[in-house]
C-alpha atoms as a PDB file:
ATOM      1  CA  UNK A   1       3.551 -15.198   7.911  1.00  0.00           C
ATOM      2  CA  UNK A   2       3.444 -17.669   5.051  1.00  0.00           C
ATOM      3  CA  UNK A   3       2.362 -17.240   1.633  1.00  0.00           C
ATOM      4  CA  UNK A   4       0.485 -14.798   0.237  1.00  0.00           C
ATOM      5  CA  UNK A   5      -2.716 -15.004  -1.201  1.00  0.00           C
ATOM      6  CA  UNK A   6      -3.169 -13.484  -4.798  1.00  0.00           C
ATOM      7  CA  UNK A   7      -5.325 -10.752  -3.085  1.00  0.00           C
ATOM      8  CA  UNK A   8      -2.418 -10.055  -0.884  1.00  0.00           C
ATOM      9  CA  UNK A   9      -0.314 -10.034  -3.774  1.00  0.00           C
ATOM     10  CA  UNK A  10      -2.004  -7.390  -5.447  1.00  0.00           C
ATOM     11  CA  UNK A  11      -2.123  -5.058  -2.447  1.00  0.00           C
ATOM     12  CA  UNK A  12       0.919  -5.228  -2.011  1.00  0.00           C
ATOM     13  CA  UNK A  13       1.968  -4.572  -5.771  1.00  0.00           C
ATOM     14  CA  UNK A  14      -0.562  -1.684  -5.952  1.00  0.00           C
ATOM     15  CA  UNK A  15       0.819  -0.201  -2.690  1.00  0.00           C
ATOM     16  CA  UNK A  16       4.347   0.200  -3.840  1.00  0.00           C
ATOM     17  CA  UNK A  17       3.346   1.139  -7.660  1.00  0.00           C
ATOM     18  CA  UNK A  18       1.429   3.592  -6.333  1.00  0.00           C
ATOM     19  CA  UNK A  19       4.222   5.056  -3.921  1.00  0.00           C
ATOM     20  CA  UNK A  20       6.786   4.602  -6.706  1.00  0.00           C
ATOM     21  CA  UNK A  21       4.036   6.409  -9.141  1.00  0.00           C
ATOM     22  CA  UNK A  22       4.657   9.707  -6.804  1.00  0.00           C
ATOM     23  CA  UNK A  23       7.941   9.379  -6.399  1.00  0.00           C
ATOM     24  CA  UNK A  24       8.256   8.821  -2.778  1.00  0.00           C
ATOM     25  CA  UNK A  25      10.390   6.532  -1.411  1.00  0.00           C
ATOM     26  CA  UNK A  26       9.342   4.546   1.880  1.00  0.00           C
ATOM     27  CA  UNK A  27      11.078   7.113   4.265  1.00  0.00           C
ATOM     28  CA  UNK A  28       9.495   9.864   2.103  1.00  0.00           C
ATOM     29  CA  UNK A  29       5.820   8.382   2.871  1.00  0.00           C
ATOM     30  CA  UNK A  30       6.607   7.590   6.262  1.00  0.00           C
ATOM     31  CA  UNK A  31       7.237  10.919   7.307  1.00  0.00           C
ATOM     32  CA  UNK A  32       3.820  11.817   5.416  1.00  0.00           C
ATOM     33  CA  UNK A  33       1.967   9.126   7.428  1.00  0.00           C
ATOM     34  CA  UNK A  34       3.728   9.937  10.350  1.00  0.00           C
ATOM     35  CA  UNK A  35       4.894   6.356  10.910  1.00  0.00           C
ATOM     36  CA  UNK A  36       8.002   4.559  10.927  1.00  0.00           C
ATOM     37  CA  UNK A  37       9.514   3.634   7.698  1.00  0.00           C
ATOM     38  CA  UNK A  38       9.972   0.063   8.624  1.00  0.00           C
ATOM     39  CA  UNK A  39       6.125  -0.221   8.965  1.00  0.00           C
ATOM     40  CA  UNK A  40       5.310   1.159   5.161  1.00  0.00           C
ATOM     41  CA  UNK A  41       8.238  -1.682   4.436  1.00  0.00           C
ATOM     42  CA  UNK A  42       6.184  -4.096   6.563  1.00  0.00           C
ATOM     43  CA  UNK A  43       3.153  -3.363   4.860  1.00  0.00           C
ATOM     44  CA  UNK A  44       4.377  -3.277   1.355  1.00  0.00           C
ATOM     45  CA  UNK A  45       6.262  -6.772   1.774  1.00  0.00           C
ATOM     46  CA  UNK A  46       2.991  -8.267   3.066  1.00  0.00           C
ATOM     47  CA  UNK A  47       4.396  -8.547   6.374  1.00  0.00           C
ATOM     48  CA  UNK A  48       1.501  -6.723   8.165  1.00  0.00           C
ATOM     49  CA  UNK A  49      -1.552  -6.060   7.345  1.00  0.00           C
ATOM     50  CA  UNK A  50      -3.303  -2.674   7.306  1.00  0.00           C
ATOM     51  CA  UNK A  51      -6.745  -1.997   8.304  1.00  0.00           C
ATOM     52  CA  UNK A  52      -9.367   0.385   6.148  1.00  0.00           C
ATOM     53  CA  UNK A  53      -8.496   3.769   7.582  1.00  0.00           C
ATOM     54  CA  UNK A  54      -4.494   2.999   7.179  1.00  0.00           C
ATOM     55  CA  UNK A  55      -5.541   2.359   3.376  1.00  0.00           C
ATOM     56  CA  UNK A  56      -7.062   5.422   3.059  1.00  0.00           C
ATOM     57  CA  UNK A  57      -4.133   7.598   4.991  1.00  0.00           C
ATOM     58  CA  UNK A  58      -2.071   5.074   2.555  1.00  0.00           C
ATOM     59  CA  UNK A  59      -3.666   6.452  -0.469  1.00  0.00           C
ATOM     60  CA  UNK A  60      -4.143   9.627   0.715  1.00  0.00           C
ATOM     61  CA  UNK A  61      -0.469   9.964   1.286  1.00  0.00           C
ATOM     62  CA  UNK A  62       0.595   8.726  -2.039  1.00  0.00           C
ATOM     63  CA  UNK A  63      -1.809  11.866  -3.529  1.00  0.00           C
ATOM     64  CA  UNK A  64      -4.639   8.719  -4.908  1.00  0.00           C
ATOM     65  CA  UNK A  65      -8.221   8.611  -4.345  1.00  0.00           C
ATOM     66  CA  UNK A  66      -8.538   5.809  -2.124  1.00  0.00           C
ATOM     67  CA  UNK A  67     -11.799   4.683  -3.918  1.00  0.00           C
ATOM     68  CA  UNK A  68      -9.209   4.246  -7.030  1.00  0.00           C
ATOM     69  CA  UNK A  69      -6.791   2.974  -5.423  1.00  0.00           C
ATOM     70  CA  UNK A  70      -9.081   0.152  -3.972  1.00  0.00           C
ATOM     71  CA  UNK A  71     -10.542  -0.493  -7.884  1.00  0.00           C
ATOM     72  CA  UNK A  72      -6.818  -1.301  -8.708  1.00  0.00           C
ATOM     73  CA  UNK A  73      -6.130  -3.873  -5.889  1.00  0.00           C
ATOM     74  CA  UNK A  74      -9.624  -5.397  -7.003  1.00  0.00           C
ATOM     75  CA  UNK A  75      -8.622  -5.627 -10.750  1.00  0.00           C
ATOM     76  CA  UNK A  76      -5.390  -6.465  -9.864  1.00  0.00           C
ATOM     77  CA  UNK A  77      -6.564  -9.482  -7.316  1.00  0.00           C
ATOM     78  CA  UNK A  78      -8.828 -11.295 -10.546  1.00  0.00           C
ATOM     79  CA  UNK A  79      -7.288 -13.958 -12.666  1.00  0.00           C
END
């Protein structure tokens, strides 16, 4: 896929502090989103990217408003 771009970056950090925050592991999440674990892996490596409702199923998953969630990937994307 390449490089990522900072904003990539970001979501991706914010993705797996998030997870980590609530103690799930990938499998853990997975089996909340009811997806495979490889595609939370995917996702969190930059690998794939998610669309808007994913996010929110993402965050929703993790137990974080998704509107917060979303302010920290923003934040976290500015020099």
């Amino acid at each position: 896929m390449g490089e990522l771009t900072v904003e990539q970056q970001a979501l991706c950090s914010v993705l797996v502090e998030a997870r980590t925050n609530a103690k799930l592991t990938q499998r853990e999440l997975a089996t909340r989103l009811e997806r495979d674990q490889s595609v939370i892996a995917r996702v969190e490596l930059g690998e794939r990217h998610i669309t808007l409702l994913e996010f929110i199923d993402y965050a929703n998953g993790v137990g974080v408003e998704p509107t917060k969630l979303l302010a920290k990937v923003i934040r976290a994307s500015k020099p």
